[in-house]
PDB file of N, CA and C in Angstrom:
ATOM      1  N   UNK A   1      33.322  25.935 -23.343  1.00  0.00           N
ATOM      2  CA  UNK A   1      33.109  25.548 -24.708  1.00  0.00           C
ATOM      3  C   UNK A   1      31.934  26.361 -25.265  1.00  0.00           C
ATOM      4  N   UNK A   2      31.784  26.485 -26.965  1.00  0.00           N
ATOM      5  CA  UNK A   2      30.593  27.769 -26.804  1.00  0.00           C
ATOM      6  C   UNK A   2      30.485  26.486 -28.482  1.00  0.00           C
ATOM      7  N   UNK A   3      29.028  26.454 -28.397  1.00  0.00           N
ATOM      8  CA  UNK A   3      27.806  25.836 -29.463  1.00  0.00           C
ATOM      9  C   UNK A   3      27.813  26.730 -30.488  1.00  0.00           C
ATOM     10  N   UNK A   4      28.786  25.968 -31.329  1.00  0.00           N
ATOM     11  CA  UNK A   4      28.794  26.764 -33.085  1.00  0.00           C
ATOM     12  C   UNK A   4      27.576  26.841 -33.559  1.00  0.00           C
ATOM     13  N   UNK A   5      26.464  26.401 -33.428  1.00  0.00           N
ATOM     14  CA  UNK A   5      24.899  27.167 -33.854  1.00  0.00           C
ATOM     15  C   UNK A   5      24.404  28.673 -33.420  1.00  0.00           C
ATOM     16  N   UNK A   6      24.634  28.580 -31.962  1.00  0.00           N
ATOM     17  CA  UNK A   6      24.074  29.286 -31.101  1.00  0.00           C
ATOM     18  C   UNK A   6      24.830  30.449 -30.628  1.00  0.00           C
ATOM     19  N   UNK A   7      26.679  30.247 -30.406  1.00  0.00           N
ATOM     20  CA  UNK A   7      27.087  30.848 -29.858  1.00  0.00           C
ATOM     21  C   UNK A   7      27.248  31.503 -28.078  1.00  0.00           C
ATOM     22  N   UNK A   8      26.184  30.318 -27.719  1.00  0.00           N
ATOM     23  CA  UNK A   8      25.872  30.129 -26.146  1.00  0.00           C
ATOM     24  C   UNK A   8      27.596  29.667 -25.737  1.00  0.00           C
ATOM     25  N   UNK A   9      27.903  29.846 -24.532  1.00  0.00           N
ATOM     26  CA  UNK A   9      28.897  28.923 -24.045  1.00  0.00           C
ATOM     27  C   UNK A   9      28.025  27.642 -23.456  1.00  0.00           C
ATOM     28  N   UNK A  10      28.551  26.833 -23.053  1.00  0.00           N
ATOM     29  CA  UNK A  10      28.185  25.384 -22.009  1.00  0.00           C
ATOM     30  C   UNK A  10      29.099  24.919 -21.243  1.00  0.00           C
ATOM     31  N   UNK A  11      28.801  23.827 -20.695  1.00  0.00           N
ATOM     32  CA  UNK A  11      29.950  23.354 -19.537  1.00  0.00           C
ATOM     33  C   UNK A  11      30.077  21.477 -19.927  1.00  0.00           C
ATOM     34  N   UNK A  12      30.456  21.148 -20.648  1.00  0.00           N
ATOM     35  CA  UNK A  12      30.636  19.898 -21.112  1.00  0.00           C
ATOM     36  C   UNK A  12      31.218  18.573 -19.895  1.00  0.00           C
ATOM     37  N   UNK A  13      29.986  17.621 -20.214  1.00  0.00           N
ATOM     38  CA  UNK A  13      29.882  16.750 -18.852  1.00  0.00           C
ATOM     39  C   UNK A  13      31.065  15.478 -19.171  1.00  0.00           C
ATOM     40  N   UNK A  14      31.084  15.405 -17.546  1.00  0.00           N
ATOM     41  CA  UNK A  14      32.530  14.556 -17.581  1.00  0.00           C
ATOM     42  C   UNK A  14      32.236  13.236 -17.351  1.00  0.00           C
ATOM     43  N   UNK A  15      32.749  11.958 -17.576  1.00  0.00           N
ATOM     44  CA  UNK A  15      32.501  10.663 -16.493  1.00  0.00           C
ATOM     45  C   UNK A  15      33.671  10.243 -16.081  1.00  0.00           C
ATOM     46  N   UNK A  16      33.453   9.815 -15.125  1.00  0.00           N
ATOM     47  CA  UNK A  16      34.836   9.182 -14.351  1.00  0.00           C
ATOM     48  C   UNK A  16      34.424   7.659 -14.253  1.00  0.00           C
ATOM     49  N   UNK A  17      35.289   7.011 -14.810  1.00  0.00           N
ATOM     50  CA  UNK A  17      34.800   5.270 -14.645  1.00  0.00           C
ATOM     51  C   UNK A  17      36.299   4.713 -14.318  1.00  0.00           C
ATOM     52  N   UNK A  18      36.858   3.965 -13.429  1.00  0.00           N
ATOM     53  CA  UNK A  18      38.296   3.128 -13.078  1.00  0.00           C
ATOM     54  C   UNK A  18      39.399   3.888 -13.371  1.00  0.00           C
ATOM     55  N   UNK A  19      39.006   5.209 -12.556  1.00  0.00           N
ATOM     56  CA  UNK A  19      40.217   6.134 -12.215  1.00  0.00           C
ATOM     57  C   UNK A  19      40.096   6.971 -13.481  1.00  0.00           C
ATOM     58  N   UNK A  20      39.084   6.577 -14.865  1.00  0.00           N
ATOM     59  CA  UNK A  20      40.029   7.596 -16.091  1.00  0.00           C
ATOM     60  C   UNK A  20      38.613   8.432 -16.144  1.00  0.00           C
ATOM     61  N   UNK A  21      39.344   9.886 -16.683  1.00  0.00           N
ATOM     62  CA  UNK A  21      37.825  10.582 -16.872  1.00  0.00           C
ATOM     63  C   UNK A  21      37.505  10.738 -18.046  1.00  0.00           C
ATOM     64  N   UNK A  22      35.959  10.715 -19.090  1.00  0.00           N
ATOM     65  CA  UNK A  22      35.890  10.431 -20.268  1.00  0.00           C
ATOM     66  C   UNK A  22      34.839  11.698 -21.032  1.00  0.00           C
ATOM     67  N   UNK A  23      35.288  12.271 -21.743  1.00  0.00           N
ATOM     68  CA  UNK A  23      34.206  13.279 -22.143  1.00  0.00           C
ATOM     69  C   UNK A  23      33.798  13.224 -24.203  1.00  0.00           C
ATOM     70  N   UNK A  24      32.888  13.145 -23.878  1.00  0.00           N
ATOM     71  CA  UNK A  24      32.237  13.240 -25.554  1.00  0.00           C
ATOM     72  C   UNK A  24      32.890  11.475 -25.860  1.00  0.00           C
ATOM     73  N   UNK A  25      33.219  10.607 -25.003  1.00  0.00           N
ATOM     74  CA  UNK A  25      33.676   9.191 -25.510  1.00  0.00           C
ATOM     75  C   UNK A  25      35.186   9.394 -25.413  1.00  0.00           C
ATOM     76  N   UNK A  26      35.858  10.336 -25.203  1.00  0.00           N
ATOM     77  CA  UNK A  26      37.006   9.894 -25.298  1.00  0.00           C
ATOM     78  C   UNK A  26      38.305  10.448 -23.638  1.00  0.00           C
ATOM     79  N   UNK A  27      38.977   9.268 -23.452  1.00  0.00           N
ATOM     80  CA  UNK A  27      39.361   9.549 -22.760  1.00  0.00           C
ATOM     81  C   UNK A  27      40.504  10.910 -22.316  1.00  0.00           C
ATOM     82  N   UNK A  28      40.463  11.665 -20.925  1.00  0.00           N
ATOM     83  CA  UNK A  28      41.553  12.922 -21.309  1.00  0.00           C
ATOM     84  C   UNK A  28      41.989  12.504 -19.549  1.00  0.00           C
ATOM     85  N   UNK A  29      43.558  13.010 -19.714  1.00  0.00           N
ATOM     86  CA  UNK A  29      44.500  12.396 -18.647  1.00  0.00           C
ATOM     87  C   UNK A  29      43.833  13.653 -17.794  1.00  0.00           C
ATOM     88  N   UNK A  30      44.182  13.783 -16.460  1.00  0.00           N
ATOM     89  CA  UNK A  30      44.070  14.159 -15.161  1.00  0.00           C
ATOM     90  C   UNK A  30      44.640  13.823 -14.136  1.00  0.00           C
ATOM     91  N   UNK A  31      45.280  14.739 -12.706  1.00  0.00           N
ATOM     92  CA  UNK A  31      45.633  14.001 -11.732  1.00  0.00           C
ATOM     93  C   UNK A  31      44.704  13.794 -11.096  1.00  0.00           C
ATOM     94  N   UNK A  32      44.824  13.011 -10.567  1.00  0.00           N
ATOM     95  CA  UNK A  32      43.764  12.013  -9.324  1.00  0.00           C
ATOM     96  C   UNK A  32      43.523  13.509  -8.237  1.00  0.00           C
ATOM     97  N   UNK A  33      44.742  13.974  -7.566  1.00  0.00           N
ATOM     98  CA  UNK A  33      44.385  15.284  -6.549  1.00  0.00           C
ATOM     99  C   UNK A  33      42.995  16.347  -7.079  1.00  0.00           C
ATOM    100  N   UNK A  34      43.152  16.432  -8.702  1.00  0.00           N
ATOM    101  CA  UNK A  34      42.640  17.362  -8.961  1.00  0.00           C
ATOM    102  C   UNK A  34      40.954  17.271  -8.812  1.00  0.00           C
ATOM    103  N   UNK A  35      40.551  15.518  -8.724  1.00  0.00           N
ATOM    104  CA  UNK A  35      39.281  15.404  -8.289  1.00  0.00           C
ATOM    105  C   UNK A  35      38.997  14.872  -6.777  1.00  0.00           C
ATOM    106  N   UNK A  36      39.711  15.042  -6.359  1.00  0.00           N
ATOM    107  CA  UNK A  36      39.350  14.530  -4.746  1.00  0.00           C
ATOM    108  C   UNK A  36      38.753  15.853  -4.192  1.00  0.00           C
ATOM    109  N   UNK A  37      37.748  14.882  -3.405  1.00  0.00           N
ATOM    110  CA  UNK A  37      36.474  15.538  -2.991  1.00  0.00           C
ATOM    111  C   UNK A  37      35.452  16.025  -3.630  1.00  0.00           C
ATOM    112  N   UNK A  38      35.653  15.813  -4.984  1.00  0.00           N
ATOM    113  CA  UNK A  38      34.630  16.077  -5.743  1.00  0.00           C
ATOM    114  C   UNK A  38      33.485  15.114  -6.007  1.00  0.00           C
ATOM    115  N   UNK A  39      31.872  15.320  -6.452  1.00  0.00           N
ATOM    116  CA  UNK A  39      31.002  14.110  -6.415  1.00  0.00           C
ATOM    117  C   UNK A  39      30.587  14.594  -7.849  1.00  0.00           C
ATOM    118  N   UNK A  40      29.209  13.976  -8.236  1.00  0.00           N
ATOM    119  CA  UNK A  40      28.567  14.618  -9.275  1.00  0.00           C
ATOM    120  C   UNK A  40      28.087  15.955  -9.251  1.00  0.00           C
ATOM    121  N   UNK A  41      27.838  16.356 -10.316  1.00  0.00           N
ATOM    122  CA  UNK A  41      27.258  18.197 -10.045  1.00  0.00           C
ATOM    123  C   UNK A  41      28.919  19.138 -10.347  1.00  0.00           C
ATOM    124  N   UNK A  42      29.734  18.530  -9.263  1.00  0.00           N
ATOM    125  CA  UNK A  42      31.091  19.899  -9.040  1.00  0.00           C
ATOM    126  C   UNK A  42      31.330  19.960 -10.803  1.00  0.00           C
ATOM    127  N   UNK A  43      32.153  21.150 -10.629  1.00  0.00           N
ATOM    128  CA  UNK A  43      32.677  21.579 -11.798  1.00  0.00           C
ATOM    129  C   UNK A  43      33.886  21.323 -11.544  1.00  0.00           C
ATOM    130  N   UNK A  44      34.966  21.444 -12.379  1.00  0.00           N
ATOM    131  CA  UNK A  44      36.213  20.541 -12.510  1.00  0.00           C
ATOM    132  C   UNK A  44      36.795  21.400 -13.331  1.00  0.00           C
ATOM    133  N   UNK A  45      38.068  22.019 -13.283  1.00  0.00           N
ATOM    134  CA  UNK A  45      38.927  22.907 -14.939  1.00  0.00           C
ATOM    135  C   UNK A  45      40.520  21.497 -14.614  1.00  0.00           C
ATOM    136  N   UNK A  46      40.227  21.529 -16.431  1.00  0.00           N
ATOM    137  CA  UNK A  46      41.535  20.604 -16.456  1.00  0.00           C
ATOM    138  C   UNK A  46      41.979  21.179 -18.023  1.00  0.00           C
ATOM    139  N   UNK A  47      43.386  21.255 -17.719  1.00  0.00           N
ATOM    140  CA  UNK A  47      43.551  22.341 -19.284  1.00  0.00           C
ATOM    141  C   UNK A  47      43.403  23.247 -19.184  1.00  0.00           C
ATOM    142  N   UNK A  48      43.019  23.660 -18.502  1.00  0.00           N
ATOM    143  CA  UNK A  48      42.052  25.211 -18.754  1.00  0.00           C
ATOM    144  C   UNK A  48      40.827  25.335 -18.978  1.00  0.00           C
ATOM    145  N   UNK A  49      40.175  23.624 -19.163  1.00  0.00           N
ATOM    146  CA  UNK A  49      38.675  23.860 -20.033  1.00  0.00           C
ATOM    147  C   UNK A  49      38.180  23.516 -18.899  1.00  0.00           C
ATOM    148  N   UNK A  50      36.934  23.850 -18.271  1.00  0.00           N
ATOM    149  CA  UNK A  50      35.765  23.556 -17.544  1.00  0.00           C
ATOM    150  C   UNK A  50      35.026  22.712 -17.644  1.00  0.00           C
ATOM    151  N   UNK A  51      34.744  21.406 -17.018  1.00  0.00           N
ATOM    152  CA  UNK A  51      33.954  20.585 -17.062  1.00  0.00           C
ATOM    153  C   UNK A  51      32.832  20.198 -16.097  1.00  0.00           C
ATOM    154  N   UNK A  52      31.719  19.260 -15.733  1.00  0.00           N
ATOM    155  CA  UNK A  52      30.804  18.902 -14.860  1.00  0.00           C
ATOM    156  C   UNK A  52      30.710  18.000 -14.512  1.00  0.00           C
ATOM    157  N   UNK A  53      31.040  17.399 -13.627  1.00  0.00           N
ATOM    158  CA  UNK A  53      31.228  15.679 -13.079  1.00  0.00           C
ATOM    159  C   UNK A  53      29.612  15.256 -13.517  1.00  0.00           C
ATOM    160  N   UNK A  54      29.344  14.601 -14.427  1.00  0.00           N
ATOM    161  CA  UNK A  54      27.936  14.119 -14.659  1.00  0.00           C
ATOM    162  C   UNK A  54      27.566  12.346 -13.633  1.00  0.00           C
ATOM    163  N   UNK A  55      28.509  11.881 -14.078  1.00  0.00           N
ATOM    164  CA  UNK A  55      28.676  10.442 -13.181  1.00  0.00           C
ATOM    165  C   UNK A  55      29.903   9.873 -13.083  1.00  0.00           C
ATOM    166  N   UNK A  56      29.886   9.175 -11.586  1.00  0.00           N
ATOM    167  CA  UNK A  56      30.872   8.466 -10.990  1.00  0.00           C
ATOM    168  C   UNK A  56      30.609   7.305 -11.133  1.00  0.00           C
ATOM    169  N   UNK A  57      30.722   6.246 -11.928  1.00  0.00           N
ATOM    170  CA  UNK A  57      31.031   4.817 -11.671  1.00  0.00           C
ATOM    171  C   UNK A  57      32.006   4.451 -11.241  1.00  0.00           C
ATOM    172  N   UNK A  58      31.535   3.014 -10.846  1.00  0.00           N
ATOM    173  CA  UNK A  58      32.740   2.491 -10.060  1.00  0.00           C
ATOM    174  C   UNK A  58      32.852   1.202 -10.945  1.00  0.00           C
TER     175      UNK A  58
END
């Protein structure tokens, strides 16, 4: 993703809470395979877009 001020790219943080993963508030589908083994920190591409596991709740 790249910051319409700045023109920087970034890596936009993810949460995972009761299986669904949620970014900027809203929820986006995923398979379950595609995060196994992953914790906080990993990076994640779903879509094509790149994301950052920020937190795992349970």
């Amino acid at each position: 993703m790249i910051d319409n001020l700045t023109g920087t790219s970034y890596v936009a943080e993810l949460i995972l809470q009761d299986g669904c993963a949620t970014v900027f508030g809203k929820k986006i589908s995923t398979k379950p395979r595609n995060l196994l083994g992953k914790k906080e920190g990993s990076k994640v591409t779903i879509s094509g877009k790149e994301f950052v596991i920020k937190e795992i709740k349970k």
